[in-house]
PDB file of N, CA and C in Angstrom:
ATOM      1  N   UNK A   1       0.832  -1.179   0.000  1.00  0.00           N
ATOM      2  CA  UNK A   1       0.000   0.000   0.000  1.00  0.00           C
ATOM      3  C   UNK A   1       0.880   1.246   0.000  1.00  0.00           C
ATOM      4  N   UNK A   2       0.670   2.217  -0.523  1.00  0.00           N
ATOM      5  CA  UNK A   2       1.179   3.358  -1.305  1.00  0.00           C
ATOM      6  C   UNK A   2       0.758   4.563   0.130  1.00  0.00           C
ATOM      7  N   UNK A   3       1.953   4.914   0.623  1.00  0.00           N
ATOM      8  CA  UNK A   3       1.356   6.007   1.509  1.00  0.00           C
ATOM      9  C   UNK A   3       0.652   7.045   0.850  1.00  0.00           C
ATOM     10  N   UNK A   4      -0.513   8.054   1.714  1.00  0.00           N
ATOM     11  CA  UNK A   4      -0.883   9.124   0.833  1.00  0.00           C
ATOM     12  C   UNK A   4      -1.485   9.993   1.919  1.00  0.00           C
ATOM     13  N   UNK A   5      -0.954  11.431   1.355  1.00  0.00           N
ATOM     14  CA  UNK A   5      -0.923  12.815   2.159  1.00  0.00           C
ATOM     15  C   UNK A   5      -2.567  12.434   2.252  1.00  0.00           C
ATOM     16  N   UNK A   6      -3.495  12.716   3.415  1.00  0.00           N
ATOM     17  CA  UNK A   6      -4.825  12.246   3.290  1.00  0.00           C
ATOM     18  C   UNK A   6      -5.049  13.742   4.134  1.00  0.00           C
ATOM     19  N   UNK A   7      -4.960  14.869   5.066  1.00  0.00           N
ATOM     20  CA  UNK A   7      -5.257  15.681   5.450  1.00  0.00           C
ATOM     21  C   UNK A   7      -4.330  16.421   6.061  1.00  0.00           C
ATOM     22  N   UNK A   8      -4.807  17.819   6.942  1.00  0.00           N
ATOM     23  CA  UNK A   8      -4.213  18.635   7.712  1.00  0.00           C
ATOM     24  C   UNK A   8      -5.054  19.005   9.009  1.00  0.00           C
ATOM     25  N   UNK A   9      -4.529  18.951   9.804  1.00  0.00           N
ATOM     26  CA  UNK A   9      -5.014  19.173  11.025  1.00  0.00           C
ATOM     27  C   UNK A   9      -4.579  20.278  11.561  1.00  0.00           C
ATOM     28  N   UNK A  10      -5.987  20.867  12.246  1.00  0.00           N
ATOM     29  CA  UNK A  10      -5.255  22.321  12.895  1.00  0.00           C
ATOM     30  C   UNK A  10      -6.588  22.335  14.079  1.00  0.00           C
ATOM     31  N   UNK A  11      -5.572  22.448  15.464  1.00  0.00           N
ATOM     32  CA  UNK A  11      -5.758  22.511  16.293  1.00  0.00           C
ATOM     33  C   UNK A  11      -6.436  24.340  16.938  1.00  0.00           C
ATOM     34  N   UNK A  12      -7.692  24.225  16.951  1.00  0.00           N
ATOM     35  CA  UNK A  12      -8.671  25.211  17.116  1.00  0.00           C
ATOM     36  C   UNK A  12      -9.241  25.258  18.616  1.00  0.00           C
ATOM     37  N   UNK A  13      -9.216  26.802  19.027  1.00  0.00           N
ATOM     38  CA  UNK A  13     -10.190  27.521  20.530  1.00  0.00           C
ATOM     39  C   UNK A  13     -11.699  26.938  20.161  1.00  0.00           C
ATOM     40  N   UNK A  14     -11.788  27.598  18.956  1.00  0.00           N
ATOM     41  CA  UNK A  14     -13.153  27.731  17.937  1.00  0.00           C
ATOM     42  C   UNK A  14     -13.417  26.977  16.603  1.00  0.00           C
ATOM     43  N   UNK A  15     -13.376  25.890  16.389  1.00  0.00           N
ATOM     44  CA  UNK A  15     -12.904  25.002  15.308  1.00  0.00           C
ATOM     45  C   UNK A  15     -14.316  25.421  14.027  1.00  0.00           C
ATOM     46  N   UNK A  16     -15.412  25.997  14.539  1.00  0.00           N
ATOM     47  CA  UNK A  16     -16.652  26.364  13.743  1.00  0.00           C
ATOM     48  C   UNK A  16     -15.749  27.967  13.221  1.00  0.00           C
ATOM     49  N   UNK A  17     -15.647  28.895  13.863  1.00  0.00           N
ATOM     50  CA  UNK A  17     -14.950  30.277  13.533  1.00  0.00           C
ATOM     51  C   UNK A  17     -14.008  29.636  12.360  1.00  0.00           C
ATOM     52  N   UNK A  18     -13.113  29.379  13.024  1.00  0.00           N
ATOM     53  CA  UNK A  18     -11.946  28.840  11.985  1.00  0.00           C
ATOM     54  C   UNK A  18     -12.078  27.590  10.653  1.00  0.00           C
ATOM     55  N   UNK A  19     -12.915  27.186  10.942  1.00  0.00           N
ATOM     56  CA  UNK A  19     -13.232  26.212   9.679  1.00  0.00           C
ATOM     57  C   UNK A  19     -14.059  27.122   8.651  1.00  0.00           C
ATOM     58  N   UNK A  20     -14.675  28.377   8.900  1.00  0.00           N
ATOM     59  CA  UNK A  20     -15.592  28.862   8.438  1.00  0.00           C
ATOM     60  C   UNK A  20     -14.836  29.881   7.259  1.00  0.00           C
ATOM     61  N   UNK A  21     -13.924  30.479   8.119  1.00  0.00           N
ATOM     62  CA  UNK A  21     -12.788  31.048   7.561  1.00  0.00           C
ATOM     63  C   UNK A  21     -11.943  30.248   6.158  1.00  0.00           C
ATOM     64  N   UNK A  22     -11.779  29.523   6.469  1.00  0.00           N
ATOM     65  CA  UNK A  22     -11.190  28.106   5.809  1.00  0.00           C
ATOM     66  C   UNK A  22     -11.757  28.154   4.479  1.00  0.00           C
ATOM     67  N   UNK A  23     -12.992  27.344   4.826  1.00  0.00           N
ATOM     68  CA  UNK A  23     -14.086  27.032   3.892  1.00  0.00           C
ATOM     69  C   UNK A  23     -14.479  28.267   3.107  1.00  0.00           C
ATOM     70  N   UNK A  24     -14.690  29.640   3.401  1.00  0.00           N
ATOM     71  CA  UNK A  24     -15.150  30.778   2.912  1.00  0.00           C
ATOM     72  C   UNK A  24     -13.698  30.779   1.639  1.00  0.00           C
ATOM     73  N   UNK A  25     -12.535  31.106   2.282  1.00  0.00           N
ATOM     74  CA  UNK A  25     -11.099  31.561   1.390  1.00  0.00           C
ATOM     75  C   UNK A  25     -10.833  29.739   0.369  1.00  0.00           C
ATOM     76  N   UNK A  26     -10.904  29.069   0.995  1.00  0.00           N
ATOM     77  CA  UNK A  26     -10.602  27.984  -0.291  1.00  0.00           C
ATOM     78  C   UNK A  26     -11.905  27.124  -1.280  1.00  0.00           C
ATOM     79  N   UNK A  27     -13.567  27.587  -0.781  1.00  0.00           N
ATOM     80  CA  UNK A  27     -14.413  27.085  -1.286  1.00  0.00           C
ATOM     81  C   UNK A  27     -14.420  25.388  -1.034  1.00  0.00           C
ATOM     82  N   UNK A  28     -14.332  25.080   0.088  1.00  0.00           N
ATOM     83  CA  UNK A  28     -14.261  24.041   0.575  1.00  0.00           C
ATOM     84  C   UNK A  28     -15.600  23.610   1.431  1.00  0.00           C
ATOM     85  N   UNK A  29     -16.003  22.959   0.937  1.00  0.00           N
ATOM     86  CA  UNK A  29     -17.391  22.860   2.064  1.00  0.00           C
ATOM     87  C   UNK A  29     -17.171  22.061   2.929  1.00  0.00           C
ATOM     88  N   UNK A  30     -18.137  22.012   4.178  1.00  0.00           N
ATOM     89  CA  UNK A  30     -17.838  21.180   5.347  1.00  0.00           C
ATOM     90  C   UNK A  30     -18.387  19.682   4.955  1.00  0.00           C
ATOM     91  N   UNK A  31     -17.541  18.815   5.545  1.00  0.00           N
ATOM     92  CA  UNK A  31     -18.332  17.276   5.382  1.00  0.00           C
ATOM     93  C   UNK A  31     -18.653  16.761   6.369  1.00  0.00           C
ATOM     94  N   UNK A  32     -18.681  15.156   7.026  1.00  0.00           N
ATOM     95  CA  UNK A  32     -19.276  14.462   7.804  1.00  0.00           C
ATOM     96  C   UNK A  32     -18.124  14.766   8.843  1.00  0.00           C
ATOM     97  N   UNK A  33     -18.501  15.497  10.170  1.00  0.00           N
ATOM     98  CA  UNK A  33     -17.285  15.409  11.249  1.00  0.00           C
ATOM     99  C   UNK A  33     -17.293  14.676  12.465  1.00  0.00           C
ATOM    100  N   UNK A  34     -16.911  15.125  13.194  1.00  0.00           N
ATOM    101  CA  UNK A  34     -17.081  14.276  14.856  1.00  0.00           C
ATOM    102  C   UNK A  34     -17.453  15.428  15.665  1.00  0.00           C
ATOM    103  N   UNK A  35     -18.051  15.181  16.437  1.00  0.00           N
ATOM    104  CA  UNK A  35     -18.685  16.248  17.266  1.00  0.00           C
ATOM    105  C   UNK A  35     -17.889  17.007  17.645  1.00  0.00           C
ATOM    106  N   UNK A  36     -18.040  18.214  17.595  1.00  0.00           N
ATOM    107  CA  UNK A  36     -17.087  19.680  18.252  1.00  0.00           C
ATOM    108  C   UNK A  36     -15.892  19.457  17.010  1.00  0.00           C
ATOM    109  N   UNK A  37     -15.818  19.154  16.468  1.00  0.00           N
ATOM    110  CA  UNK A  37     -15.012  18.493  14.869  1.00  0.00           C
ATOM    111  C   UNK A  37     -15.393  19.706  13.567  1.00  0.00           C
ATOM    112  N   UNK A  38     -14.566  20.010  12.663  1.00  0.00           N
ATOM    113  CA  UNK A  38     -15.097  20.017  11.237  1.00  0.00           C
ATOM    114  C   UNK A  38     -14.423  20.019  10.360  1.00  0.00           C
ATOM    115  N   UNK A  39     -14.743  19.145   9.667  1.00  0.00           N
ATOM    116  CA  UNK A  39     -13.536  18.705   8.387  1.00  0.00           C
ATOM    117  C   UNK A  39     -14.256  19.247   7.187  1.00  0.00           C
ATOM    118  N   UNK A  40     -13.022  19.996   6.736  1.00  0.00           N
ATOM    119  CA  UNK A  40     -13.606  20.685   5.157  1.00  0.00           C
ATOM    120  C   UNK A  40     -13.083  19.571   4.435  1.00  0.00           C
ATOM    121  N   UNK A  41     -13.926  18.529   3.287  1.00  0.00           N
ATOM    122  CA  UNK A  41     -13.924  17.769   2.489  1.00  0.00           C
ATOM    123  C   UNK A  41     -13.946  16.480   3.138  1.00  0.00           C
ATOM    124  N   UNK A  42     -13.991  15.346   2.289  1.00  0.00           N
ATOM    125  CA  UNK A  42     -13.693  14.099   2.484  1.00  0.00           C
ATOM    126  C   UNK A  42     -12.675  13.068   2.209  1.00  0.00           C
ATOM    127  N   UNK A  43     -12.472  12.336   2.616  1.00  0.00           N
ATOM    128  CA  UNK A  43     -11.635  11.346   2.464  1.00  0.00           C
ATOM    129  C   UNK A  43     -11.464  10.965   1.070  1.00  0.00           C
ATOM    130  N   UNK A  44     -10.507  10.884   0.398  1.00  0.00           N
ATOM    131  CA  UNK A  44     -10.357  10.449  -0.987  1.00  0.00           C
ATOM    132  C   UNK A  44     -10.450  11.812  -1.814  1.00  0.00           C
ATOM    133  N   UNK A  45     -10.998  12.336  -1.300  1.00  0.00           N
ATOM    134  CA  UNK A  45     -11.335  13.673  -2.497  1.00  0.00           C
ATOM    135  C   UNK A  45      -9.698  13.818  -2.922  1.00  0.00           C
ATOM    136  N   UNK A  46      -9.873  14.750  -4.136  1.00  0.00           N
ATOM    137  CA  UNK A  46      -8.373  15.154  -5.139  1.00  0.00           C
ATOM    138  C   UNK A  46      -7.158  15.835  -4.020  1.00  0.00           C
ATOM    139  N   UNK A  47      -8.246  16.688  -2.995  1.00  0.00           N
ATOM    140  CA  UNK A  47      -7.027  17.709  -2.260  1.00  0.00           C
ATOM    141  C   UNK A  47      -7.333  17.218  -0.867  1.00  0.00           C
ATOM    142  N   UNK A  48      -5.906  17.376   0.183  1.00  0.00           N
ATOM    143  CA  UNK A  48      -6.157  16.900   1.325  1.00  0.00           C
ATOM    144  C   UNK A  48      -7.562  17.351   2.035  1.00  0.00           C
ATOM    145  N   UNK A  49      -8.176  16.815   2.979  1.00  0.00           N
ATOM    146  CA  UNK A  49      -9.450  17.541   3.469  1.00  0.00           C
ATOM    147  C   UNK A  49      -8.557  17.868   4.860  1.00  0.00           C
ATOM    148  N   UNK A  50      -8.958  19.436   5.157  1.00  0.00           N
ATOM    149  CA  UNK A  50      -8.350  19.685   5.951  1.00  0.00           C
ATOM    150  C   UNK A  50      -9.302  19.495   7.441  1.00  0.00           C
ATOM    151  N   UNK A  51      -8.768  19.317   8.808  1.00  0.00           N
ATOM    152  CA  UNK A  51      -9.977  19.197   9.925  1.00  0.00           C
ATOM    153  C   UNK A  51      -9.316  19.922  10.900  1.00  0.00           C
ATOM    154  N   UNK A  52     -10.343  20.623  11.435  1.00  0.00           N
ATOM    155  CA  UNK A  52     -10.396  21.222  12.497  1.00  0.00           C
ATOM    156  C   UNK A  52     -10.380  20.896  14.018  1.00  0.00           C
ATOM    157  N   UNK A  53      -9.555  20.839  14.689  1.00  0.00           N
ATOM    158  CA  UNK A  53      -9.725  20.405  16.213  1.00  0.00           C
ATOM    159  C   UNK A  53      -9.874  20.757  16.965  1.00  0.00           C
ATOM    160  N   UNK A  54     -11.247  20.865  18.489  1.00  0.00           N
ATOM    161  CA  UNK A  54     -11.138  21.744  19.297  1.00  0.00           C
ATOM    162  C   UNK A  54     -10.110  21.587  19.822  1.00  0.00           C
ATOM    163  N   UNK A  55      -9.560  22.701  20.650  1.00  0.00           N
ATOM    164  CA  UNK A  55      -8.185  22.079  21.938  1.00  0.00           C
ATOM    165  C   UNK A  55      -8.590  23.118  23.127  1.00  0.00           C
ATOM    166  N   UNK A  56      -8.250  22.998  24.393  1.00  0.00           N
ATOM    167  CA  UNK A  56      -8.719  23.802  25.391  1.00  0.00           C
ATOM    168  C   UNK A  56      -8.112  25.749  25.296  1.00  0.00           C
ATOM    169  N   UNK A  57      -6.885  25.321  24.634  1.00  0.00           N
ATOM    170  CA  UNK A  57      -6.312  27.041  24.805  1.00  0.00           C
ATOM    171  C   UNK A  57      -5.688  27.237  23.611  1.00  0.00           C
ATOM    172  N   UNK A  58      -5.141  28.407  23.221  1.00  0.00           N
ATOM    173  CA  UNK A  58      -4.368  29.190  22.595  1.00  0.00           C
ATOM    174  C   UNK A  58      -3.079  28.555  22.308  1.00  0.00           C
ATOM    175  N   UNK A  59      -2.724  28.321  21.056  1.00  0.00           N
ATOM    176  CA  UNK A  59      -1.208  28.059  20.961  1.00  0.00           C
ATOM    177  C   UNK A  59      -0.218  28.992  21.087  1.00  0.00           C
ATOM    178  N   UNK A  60       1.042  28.443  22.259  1.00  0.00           N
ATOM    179  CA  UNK A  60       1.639  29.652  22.412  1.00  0.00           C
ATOM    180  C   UNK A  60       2.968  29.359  21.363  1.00  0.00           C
ATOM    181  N   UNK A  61       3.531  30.285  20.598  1.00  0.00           N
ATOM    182  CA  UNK A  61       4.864  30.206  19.814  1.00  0.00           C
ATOM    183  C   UNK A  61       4.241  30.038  18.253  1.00  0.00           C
ATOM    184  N   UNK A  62       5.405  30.108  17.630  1.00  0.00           N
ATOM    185  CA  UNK A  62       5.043  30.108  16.241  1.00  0.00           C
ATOM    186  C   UNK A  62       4.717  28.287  15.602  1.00  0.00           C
ATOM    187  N   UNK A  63       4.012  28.568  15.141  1.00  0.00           N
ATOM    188  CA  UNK A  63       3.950  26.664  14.468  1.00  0.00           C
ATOM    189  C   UNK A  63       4.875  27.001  13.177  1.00  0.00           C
ATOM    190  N   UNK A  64       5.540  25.390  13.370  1.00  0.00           N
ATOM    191  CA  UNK A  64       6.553  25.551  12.245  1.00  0.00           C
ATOM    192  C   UNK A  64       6.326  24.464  11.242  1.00  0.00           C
ATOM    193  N   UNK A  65       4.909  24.828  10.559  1.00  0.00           N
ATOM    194  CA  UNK A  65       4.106  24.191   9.374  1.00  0.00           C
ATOM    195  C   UNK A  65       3.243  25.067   9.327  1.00  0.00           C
ATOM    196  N   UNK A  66       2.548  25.192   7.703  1.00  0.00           N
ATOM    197  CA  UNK A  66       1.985  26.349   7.486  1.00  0.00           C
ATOM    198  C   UNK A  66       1.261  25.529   5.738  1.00  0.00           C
ATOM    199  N   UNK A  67       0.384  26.513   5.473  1.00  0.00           N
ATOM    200  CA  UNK A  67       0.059  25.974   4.630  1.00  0.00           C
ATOM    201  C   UNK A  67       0.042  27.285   3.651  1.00  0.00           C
ATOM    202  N   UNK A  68       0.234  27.084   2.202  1.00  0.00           N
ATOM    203  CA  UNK A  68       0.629  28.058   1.329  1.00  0.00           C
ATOM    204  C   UNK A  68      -0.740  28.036   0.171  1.00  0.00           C
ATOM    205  N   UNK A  69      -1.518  29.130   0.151  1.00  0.00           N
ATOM    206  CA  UNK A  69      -2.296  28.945  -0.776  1.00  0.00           C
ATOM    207  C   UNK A  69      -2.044  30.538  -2.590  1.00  0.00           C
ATOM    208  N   UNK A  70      -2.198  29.347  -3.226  1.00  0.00           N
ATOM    209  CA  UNK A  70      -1.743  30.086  -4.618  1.00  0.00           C
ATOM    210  C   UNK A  70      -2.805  30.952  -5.187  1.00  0.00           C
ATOM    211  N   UNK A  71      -3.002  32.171  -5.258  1.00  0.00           N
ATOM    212  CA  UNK A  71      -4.094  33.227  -5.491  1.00  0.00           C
ATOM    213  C   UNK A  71      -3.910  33.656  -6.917  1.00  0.00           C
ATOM    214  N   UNK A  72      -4.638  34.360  -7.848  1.00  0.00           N
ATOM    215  CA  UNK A  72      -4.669  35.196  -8.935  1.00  0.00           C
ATOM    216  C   UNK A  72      -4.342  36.609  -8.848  1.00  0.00           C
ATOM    217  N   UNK A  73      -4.448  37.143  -7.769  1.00  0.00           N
ATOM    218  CA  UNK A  73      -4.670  38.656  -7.497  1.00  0.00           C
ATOM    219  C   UNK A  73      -4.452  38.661  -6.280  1.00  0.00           C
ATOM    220  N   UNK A  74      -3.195  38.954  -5.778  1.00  0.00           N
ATOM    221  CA  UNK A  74      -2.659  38.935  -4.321  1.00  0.00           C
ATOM    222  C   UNK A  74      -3.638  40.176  -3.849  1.00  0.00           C
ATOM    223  N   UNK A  75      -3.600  41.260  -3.964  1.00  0.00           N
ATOM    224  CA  UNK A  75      -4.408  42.353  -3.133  1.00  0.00           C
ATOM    225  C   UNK A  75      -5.960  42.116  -2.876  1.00  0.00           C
ATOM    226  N   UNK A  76      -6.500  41.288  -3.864  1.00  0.00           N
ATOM    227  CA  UNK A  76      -8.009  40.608  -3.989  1.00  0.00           C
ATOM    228  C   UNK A  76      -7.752  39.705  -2.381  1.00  0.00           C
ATOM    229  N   UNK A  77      -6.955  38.621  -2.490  1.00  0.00           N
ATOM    230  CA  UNK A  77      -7.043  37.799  -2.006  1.00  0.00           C
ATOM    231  C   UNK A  77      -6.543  38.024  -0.286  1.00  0.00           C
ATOM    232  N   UNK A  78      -5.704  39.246  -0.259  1.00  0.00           N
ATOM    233  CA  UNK A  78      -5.834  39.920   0.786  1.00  0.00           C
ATOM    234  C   UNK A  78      -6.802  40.577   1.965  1.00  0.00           C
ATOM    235  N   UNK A  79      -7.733  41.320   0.850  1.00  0.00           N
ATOM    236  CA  UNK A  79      -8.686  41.935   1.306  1.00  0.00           C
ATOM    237  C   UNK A  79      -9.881  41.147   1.748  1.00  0.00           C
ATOM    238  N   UNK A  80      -9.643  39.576   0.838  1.00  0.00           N
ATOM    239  CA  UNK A  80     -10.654  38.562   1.605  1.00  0.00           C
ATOM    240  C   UNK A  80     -10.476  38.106   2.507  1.00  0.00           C
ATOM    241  N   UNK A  81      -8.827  37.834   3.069  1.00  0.00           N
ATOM    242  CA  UNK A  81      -8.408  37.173   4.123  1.00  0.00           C
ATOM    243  C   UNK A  81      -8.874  38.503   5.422  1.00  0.00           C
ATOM    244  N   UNK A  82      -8.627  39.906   5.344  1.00  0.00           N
ATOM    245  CA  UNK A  82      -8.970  40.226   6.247  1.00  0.00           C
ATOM    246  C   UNK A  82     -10.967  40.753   6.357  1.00  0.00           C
ATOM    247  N   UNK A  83     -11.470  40.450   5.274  1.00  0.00           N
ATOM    248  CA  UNK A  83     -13.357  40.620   5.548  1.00  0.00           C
ATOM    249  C   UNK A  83     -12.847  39.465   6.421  1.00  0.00           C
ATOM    250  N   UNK A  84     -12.746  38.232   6.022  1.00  0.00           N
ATOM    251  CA  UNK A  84     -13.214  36.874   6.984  1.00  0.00           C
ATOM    252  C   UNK A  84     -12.846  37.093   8.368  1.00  0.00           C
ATOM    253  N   UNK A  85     -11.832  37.712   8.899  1.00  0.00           N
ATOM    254  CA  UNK A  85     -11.536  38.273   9.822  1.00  0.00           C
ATOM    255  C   UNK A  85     -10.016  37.414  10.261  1.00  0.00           C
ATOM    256  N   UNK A  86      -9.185  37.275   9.196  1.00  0.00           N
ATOM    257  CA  UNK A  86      -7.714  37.266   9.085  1.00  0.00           C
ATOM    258  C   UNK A  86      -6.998  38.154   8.939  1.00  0.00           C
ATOM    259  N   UNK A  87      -5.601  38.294   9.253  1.00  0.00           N
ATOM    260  CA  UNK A  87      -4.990  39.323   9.114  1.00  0.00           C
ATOM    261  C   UNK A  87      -3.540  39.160   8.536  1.00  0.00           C
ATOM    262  N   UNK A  88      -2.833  40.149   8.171  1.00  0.00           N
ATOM    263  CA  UNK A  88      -1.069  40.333   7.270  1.00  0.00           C
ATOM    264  C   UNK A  88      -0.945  40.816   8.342  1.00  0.00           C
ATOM    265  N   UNK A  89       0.478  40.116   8.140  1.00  0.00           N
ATOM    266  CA  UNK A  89       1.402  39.949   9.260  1.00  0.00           C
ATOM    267  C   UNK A  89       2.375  41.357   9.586  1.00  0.00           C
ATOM    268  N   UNK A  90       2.751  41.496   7.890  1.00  0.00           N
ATOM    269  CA  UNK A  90       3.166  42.780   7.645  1.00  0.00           C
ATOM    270  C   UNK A  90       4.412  42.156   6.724  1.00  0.00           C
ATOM    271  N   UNK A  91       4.681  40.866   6.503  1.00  0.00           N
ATOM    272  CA  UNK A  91       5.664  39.684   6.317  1.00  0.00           C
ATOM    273  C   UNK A  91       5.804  39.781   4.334  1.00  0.00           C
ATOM    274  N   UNK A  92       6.477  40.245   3.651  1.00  0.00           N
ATOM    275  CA  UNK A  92       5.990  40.173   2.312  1.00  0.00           C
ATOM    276  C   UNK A  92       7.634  39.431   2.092  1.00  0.00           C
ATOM    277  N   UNK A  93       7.738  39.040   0.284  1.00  0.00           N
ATOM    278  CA  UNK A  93       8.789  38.302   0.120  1.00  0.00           C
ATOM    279  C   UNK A  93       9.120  38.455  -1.275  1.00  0.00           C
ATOM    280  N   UNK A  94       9.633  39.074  -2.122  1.00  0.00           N
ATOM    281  CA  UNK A  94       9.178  39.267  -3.941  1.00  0.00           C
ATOM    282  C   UNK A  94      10.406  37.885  -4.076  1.00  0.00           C
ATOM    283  N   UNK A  95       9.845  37.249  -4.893  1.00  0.00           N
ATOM    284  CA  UNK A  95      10.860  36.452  -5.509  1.00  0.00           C
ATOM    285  C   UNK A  95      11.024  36.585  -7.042  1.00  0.00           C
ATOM    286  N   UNK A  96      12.183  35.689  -7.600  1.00  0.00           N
ATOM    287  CA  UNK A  96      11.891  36.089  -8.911  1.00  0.00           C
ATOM    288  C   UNK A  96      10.568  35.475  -9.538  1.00  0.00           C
ATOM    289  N   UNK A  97      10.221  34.133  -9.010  1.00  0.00           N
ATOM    290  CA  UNK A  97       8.908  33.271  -9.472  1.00  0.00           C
ATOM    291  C   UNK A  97       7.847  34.575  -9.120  1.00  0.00           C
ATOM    292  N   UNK A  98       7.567  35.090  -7.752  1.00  0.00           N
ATOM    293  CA  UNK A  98       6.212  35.808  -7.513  1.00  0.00           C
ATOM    294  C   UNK A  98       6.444  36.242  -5.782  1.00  0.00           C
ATOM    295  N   UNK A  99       5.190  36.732  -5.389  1.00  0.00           N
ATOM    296  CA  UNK A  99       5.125  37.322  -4.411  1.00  0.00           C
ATOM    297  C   UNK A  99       4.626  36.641  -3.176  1.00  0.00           C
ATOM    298  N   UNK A 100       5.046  36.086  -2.120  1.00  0.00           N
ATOM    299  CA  UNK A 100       4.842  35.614  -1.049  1.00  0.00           C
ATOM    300  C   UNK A 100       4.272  36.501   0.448  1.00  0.00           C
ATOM    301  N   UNK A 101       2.982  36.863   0.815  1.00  0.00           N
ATOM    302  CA  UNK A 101       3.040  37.384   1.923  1.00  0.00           C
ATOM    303  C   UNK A 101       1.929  36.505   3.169  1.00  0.00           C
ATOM    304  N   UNK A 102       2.990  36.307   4.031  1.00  0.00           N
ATOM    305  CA  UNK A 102       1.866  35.814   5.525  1.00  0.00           C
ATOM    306  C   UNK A 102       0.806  36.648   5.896  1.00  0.00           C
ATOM    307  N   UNK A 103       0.113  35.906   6.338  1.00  0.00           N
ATOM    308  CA  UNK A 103      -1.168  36.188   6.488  1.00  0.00           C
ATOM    309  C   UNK A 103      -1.688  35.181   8.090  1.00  0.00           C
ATOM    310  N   UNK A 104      -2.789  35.562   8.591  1.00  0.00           N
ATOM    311  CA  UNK A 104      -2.914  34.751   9.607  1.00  0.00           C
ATOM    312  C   UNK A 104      -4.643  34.751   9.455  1.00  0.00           C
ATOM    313  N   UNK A 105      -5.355  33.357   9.747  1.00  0.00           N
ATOM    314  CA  UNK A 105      -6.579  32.967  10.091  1.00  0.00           C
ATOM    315  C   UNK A 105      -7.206  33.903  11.400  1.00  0.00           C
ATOM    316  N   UNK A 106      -8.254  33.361  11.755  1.00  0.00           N
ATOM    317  CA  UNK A 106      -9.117  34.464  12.978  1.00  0.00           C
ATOM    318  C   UNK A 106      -8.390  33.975  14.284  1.00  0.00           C
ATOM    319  N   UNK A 107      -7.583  32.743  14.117  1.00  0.00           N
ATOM    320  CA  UNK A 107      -6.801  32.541  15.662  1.00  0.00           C
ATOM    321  C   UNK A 107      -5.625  32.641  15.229  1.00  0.00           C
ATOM    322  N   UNK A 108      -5.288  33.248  14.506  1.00  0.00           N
ATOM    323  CA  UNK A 108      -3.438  33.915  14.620  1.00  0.00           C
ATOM    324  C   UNK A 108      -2.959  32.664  13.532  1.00  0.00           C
ATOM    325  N   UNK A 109      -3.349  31.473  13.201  1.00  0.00           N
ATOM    326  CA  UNK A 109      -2.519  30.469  12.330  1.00  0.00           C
ATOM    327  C   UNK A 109      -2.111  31.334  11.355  1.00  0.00           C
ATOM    328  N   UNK A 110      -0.758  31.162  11.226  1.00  0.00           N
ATOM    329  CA  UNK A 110      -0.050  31.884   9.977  1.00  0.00           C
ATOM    330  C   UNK A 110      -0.008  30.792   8.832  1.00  0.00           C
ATOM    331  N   UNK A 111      -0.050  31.438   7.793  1.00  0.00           N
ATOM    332  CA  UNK A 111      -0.144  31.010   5.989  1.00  0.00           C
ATOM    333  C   UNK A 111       0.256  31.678   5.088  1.00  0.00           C
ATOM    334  N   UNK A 112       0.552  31.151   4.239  1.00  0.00           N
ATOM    335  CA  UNK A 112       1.122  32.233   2.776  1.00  0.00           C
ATOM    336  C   UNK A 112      -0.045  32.655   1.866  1.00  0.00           C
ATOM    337  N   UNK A 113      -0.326  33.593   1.200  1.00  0.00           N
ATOM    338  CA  UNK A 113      -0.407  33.733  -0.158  1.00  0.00           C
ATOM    339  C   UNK A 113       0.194  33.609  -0.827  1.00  0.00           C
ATOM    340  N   UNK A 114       0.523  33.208  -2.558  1.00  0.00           N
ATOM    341  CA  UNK A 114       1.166  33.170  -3.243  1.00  0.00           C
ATOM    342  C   UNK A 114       0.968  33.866  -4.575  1.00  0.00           C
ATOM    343  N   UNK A 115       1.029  34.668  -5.328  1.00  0.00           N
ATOM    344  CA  UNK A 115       0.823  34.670  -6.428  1.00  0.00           C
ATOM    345  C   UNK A 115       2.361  34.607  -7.171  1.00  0.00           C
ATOM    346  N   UNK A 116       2.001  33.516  -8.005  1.00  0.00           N
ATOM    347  CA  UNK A 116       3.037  33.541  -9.075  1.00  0.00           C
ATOM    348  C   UNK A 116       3.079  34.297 -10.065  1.00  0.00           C
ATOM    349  N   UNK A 117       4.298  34.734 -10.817  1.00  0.00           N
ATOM    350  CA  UNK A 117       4.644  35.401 -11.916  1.00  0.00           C
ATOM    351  C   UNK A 117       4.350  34.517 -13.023  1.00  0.00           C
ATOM    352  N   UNK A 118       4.305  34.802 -14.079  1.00  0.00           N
ATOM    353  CA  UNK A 118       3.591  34.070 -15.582  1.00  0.00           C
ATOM    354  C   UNK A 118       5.322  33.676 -16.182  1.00  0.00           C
TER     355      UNK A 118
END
């Protein structure tokens, strides 16, 4: 049997807030979860399904995994991350491929945008 990347887990105060967030910026809908649970997608689907976990508190320190999502229009995709109620870090990066800037979910999880150059 063939290992295979099957999800991402992220440990949530508010796993409904933050999945909502999620689901709103990648068009991911929610599927079958476990109580106080919510997993955007299902098992087998094309892209990992990512799930949400309650946990009792706040993570303290930086997590050193992150997830990078590839946009069309970095300033578009900005201005959605902060309606949902995410925020820039202030963190930007020009490369020669394209533009990299952190960004953080409604509980501080930091992430990339990406837009690539053509």
């Amino acid at each position: 049997m063939a290992n295979v990347w099957s999800g991402v887990t992220v440990d949530c105060v508010d796993p409904e807030r933050v999945a909502r967030f999620w689901s709103v910026l990648l068009g991911r809908e929610a599927g079958a979860s476990q109580e106080g649970w919510v997993y955007l997608g299902e098992r087998g689907d094309p892209q990992p399904r990512l799930v949400f976990q309650p946990v009792p508190g706040p993570s303290v320190g930086k997590v050193r995994i992150h997830l990078d999502v590839t946009v069309d229009d970095l300033d578009e995709a900005m201005a959605t991350v902060t309606r949902l109620g995410g925020g820039f870090t202030g963190e930007r990066h020009d490369h020669d491929e394209g533009v990299v800037v952190v960004m953080t979910d409604p509980e501080g999880h930091e992430f990339c945008l990406v837009e690539y150059r053509d």
